[in-house]
PDB file of N, CA and C in Angstrom:
ATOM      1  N   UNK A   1    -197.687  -6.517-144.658  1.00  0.00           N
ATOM      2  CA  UNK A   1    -198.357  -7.372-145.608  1.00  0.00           C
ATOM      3  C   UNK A   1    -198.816  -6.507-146.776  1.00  0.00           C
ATOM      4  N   UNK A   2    -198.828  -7.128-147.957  1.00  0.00           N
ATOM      5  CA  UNK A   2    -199.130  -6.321-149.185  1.00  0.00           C
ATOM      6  C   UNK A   2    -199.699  -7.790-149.772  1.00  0.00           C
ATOM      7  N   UNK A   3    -200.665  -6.575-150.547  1.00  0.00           N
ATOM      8  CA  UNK A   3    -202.050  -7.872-150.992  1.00  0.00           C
ATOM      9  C   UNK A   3    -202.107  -6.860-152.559  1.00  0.00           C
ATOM     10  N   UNK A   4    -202.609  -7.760-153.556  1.00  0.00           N
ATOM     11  CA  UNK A   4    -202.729  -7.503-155.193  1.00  0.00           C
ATOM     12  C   UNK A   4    -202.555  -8.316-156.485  1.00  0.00           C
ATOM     13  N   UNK A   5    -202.439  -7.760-157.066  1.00  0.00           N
ATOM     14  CA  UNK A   5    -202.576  -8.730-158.336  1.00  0.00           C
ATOM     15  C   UNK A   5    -201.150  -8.697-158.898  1.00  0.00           C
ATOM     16  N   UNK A   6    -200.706  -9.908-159.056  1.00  0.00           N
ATOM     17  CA  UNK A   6    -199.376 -10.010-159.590  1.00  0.00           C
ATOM     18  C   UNK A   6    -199.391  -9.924-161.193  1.00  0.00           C
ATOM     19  N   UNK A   7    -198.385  -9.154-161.970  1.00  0.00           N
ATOM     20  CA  UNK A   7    -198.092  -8.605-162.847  1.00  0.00           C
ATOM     21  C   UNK A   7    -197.094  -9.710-163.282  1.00  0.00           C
ATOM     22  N   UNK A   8    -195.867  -9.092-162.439  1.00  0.00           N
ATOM     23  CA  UNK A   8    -194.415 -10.072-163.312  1.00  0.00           C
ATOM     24  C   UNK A   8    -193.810 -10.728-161.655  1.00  0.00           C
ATOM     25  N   UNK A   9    -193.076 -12.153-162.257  1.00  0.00           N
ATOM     26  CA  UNK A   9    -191.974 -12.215-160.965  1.00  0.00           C
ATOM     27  C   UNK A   9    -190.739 -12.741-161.797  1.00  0.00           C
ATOM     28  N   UNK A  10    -190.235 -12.548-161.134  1.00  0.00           N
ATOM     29  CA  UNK A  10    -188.778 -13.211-161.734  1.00  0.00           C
ATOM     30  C   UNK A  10    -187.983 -13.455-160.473  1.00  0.00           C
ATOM     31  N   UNK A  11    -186.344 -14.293-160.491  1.00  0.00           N
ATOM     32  CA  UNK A  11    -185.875 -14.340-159.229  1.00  0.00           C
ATOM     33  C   UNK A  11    -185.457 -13.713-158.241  1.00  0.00           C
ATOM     34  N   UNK A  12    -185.952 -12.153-159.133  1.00  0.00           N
ATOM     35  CA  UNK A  12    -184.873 -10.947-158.063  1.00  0.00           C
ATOM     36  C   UNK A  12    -186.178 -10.308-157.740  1.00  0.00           C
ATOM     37  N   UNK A  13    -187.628 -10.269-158.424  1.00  0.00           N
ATOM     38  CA  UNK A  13    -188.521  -9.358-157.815  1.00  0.00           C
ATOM     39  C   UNK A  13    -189.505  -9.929-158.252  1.00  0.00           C
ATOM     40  N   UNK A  14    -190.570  -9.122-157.515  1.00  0.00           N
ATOM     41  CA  UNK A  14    -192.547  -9.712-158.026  1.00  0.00           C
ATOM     42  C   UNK A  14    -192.814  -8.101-157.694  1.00  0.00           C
ATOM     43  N   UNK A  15    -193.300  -7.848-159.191  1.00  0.00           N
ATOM     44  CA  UNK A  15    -194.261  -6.849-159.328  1.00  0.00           C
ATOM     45  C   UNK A  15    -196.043  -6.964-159.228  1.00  0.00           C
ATOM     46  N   UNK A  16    -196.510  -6.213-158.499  1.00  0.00           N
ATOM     47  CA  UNK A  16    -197.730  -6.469-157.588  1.00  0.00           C
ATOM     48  C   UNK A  16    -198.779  -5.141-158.107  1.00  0.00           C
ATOM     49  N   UNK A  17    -199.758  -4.891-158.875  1.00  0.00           N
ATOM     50  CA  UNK A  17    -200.840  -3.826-158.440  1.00  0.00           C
ATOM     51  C   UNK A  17    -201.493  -3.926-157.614  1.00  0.00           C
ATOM     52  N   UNK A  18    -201.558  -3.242-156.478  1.00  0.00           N
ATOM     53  CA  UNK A  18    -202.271  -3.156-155.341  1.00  0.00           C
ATOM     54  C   UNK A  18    -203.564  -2.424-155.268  1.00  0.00           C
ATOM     55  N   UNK A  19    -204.212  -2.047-156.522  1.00  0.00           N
ATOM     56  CA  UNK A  19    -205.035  -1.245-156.824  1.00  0.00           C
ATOM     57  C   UNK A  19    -205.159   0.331-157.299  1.00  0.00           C
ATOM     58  N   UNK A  20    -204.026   0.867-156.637  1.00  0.00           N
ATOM     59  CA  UNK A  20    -203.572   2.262-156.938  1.00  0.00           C
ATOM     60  C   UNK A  20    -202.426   2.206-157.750  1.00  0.00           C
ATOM     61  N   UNK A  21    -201.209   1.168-157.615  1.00  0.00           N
ATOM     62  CA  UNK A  21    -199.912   1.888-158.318  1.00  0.00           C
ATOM     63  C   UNK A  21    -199.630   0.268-158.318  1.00  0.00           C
ATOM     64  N   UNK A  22    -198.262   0.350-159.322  1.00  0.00           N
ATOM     65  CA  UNK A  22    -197.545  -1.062-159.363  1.00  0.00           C
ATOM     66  C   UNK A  22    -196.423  -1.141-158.281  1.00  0.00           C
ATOM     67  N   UNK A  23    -196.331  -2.008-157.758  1.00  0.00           N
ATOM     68  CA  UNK A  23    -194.983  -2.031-156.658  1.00  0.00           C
ATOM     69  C   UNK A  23    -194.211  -3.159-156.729  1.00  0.00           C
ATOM     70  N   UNK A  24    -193.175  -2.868-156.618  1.00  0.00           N
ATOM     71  CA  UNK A  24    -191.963  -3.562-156.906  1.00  0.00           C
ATOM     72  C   UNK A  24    -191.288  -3.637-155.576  1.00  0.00           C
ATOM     73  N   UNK A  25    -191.242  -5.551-155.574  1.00  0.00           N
ATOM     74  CA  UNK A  25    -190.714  -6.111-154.233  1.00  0.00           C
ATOM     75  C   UNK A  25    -189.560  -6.637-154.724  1.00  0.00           C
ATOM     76  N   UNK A  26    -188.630  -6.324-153.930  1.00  0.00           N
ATOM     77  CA  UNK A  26    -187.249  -7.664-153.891  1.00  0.00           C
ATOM     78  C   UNK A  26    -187.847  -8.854-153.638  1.00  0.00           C
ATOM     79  N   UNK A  27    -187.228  -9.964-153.518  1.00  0.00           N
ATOM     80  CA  UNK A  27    -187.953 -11.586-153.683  1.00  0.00           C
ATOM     81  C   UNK A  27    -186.887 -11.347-151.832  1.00  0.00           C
ATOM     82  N   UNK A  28    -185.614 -10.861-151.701  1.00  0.00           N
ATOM     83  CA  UNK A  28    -185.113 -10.907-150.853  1.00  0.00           C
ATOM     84  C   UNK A  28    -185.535 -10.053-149.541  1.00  0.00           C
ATOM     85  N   UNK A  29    -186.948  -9.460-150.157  1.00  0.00           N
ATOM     86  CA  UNK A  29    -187.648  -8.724-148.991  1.00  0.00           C
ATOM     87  C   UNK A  29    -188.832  -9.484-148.544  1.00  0.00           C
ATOM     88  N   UNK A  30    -189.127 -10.451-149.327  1.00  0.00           N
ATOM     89  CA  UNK A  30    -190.226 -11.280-148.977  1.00  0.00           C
ATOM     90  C   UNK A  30    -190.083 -12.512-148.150  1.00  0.00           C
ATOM     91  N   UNK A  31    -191.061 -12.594-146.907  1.00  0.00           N
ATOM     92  CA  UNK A  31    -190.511 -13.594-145.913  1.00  0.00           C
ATOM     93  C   UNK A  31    -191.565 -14.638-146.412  1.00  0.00           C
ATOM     94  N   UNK A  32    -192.931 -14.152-146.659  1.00  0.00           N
ATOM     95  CA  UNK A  32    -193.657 -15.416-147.478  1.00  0.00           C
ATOM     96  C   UNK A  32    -194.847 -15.049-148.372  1.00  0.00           C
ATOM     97  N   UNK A  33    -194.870 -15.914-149.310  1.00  0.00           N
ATOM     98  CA  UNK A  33    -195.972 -15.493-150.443  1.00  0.00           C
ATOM     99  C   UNK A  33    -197.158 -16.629-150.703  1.00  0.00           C
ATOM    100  N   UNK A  34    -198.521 -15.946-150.730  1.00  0.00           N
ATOM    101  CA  UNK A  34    -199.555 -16.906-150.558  1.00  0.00           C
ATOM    102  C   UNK A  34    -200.583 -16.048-152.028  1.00  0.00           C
ATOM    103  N   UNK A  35    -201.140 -17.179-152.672  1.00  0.00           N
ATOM    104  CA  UNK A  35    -201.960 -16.651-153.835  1.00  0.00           C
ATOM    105  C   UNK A  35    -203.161 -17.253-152.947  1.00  0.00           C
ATOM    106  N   UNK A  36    -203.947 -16.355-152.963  1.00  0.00           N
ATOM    107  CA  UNK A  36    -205.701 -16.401-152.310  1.00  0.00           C
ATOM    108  C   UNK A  36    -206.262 -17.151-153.486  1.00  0.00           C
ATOM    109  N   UNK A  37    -207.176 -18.050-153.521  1.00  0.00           N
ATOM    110  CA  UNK A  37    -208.570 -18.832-154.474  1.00  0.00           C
ATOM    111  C   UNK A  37    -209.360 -17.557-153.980  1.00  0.00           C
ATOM    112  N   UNK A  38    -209.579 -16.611-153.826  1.00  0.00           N
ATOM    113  CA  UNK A  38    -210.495 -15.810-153.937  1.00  0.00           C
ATOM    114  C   UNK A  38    -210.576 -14.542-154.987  1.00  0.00           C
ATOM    115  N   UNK A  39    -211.965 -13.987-155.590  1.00  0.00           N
ATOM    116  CA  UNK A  39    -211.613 -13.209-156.228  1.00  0.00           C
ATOM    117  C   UNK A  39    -211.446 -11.813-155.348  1.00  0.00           C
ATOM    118  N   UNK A  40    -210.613 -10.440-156.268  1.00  0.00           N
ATOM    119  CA  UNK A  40    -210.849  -9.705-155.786  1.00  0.00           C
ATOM    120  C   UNK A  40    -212.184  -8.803-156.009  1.00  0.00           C
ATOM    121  N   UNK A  41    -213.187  -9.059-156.546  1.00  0.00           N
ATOM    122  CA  UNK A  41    -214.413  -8.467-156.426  1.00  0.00           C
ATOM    123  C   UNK A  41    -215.566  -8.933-155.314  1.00  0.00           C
ATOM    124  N   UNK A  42    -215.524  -7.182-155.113  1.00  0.00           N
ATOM    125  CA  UNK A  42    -216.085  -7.252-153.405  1.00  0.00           C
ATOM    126  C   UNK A  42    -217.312  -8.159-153.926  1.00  0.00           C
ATOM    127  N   UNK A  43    -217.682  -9.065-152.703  1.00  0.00           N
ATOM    128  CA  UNK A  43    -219.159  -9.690-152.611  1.00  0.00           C
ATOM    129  C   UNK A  43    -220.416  -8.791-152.545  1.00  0.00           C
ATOM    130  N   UNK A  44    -221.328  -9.708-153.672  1.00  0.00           N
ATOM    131  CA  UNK A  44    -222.753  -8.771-153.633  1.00  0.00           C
ATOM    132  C   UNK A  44    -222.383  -8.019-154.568  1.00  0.00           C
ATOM    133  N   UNK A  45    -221.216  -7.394-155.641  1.00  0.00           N
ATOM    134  CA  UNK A  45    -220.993  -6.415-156.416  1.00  0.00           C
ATOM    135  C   UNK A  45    -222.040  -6.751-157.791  1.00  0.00           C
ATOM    136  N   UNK A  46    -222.441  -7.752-158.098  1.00  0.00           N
ATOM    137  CA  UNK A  46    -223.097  -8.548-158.889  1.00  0.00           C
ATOM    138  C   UNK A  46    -224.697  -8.028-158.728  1.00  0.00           C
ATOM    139  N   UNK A  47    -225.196  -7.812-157.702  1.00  0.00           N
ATOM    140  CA  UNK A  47    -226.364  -7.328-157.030  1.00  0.00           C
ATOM    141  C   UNK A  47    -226.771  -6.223-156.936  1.00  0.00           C
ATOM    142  N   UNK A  48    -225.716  -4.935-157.658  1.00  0.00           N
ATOM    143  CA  UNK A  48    -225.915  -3.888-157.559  1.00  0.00           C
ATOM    144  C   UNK A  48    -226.416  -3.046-158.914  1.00  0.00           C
ATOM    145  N   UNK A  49    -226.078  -4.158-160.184  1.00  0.00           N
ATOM    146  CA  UNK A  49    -226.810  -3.930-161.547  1.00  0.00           C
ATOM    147  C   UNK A  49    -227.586  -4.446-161.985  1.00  0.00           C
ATOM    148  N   UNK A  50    -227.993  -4.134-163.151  1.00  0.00           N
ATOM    149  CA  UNK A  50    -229.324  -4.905-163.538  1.00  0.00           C
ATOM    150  C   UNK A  50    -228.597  -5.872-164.108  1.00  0.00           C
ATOM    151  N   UNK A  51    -230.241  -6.992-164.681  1.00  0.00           N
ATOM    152  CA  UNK A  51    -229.574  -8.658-165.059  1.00  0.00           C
ATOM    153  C   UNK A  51    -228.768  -8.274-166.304  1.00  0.00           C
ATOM    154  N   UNK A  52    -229.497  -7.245-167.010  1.00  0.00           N
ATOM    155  CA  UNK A  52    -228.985  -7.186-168.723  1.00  0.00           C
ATOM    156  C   UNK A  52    -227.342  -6.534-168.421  1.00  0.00           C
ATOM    157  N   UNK A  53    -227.182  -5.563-167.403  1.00  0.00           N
ATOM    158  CA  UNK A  53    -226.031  -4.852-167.328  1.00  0.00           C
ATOM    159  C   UNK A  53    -224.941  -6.439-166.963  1.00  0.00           C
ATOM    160  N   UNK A  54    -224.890  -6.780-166.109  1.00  0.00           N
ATOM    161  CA  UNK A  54    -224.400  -7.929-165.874  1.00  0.00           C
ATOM    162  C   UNK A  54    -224.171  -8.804-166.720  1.00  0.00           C
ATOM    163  N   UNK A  55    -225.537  -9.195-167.774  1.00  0.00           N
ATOM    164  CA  UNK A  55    -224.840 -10.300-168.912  1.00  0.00           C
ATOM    165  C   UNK A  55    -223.892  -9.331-169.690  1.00  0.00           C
ATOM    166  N   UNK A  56    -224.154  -7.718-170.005  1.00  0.00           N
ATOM    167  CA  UNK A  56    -223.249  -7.382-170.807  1.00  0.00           C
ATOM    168  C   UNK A  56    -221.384  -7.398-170.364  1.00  0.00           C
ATOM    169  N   UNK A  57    -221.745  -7.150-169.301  1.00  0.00           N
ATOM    170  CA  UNK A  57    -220.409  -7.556-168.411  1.00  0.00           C
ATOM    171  C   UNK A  57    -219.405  -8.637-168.456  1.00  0.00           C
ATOM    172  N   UNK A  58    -220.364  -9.685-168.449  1.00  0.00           N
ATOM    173  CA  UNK A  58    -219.875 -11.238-168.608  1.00  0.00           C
ATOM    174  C   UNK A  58    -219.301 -11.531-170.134  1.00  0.00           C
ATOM    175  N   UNK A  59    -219.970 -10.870-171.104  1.00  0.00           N
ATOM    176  CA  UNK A  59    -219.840 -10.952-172.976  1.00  0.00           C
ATOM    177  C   UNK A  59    -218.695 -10.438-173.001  1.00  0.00           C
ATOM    178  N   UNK A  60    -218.513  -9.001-172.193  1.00  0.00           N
ATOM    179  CA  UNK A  60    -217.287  -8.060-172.812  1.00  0.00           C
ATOM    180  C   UNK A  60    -216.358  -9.100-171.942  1.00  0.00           C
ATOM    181  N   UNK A  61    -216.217  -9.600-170.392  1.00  0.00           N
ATOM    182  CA  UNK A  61    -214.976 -10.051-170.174  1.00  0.00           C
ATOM    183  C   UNK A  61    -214.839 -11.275-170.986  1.00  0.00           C
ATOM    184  N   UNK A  62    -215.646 -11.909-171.434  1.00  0.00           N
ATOM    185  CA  UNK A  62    -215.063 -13.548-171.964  1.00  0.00           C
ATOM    186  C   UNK A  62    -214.539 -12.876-173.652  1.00  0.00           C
ATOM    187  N   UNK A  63    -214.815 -11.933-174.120  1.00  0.00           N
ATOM    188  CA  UNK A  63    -214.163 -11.780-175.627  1.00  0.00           C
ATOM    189  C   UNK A  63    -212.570 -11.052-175.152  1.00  0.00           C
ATOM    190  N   UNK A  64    -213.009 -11.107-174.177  1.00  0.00           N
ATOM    191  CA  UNK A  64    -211.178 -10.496-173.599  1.00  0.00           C
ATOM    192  C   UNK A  64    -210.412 -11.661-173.886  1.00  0.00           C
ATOM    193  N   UNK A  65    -210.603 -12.912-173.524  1.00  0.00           N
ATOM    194  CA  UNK A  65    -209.954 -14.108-174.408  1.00  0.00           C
ATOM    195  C   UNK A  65    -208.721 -14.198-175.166  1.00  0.00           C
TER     196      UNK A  65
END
């Protein structure tokens, strides 16, 4: 099993960051593919900064837009 964030797919492959490196699957190596509703940020990560660090957090990702 390989778990990450999908990059590209097309009909011959799905490119995946798994956190360390990009990996490149055949589609013909894959027996089945499931997208999680979950994020990948660990729980409680939110709890570990302050409130102001956090709103600044939230500003910089939404101007990513």
């Amino acid at each position: 099993m390989i778990t990450g964030l999908l990059i590209s797919e097309t009909d011959d492959e799905v490119v995946i960051f798994d956190g360390k490196e990009k990996r490149t699957i055949p589609t013909d190596d894959i027996e089945q593919q499931q997208k999680l509703k979950q994020s990948s940020m660990p729980e409680g990560l939110a709890a570990t900064i302050s409130p102001s660090e956090f709103l600044d957090l939230i500003e910089f990702l939404g101007s990513l837009k």
